[in-house]
Protein backbone atom coordinates (compact mmCIF):
# COMPACT_ATOMS: atom_id res chain seq x y z
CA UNK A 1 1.57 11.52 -8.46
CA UNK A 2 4.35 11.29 -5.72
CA UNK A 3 6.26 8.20 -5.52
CA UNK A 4 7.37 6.52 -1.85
CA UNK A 5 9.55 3.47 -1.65
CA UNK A 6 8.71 1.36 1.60
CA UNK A 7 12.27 1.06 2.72
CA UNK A 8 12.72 -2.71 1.99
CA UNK A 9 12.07 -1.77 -1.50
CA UNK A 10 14.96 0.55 -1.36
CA UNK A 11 17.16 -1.64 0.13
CA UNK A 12 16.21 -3.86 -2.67
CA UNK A 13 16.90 -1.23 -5.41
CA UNK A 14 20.52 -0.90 -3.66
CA UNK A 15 21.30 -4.69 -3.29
CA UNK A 16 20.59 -5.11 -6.82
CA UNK A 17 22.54 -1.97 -8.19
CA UNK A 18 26.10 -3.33 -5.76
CA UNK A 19 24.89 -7.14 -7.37
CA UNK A 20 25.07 -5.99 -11.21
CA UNK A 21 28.08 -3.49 -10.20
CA UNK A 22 29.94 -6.38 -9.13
CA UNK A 23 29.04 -8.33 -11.82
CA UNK A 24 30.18 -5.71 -14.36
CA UNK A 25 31.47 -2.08 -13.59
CA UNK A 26 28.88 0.19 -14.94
CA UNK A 27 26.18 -2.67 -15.06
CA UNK A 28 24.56 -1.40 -11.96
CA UNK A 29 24.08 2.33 -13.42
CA UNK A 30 22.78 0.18 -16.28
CA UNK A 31 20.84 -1.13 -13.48
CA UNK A 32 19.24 2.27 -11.96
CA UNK A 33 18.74 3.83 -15.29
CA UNK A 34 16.16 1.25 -15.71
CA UNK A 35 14.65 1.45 -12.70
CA UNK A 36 13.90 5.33 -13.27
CA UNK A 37 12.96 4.52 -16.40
CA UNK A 38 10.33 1.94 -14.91
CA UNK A 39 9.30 4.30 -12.47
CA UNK A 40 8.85 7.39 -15.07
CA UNK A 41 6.64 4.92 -16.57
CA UNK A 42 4.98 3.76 -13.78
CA UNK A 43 3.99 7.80 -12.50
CA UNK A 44 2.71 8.57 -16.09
CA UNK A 45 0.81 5.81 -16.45
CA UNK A 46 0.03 4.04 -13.09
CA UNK A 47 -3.07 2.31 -14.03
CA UNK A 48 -1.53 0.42 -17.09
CA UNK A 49 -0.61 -2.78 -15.44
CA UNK A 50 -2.49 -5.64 -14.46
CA UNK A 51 -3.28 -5.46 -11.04
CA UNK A 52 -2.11 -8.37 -8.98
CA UNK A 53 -4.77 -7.00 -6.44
CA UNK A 54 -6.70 -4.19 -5.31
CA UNK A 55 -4.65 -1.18 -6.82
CA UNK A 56 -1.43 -3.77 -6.71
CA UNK A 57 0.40 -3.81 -9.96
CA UNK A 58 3.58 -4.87 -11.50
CA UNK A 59 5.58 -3.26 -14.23
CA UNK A 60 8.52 -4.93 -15.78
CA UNK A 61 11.92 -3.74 -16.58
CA UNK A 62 12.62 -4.05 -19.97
CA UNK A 63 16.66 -5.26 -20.18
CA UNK A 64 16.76 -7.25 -16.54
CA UNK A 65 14.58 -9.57 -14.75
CA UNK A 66 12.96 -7.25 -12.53
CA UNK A 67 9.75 -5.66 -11.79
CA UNK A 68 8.29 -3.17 -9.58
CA UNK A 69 5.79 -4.14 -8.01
CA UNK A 70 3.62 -0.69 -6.58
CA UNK A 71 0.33 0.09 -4.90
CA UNK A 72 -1.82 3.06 -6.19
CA UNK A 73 -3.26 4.66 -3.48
CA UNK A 74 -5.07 8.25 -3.23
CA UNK A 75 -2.26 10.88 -3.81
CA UNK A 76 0.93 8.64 -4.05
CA UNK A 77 2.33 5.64 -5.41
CA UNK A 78 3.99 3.07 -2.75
CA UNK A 79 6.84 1.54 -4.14
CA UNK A 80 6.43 -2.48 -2.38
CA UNK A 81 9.37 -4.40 -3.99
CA UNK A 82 11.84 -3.78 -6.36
CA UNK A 83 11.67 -7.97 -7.82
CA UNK A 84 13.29 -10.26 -9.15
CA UNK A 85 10.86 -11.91 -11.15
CA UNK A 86 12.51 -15.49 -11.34
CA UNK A 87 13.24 -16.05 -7.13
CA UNK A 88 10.47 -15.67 -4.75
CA UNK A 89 7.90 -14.38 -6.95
CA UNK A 90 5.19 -13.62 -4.09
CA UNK A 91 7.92 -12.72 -1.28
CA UNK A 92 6.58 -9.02 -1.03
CA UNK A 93 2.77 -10.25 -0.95
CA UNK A 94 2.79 -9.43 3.31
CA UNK A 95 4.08 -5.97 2.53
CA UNK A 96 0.86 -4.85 0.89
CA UNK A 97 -1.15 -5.56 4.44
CA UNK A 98 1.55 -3.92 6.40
CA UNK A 99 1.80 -1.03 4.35
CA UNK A 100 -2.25 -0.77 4.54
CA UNK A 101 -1.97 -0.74 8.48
């Protein structure tokens, strides 16, 4: 299945990638290897996570505290929010209508 980012996702991938690159040099490759990671999961097994909502789900990162938060829908997986799951936890919950629109 093909993956699309809504672009305030993406801009949330690359905010946090310059955050833990600043932080640490190298951290914020640490950073995106995860993410792909997250994402590799996420295309081979979309259904695996409990859905927040109708074809909504999160998956977690395993080293940082983030999640990807995605929407299954009939040939592609939208990419909502790239989240941090300790500030704002529902802050990409208006997304989901938007991107349905």
């Amino acid at each position: 299945m093909k993956i699309r980012f809504l672009e305030i996702a993406q801009i949330e991938l690359d905010e946090a990638i310059e955050y833990y690159n600043l932080k640490s040099p190298g951290l914020g490759y640490k950073f995106l290897l995860e993410a792909l990671n997250t994402l590799d999961r996420i295309q081979r097994f979309p259904y695996a996570w409990h859905p927040f909502d109708k074809d909504v789900r999160r998956c977690q990162f395993h080293r940082f505290p983030y999640g990807i938060i995605y929407q299954i829908l009939e040939d592609e997986l939208l990419i909502i929010a790239i989240a941090h799951l300790h500030r704002k936890p529902d802050h990409w919950k208006d997304r989901v209508k938007r991107s349905q629109e």
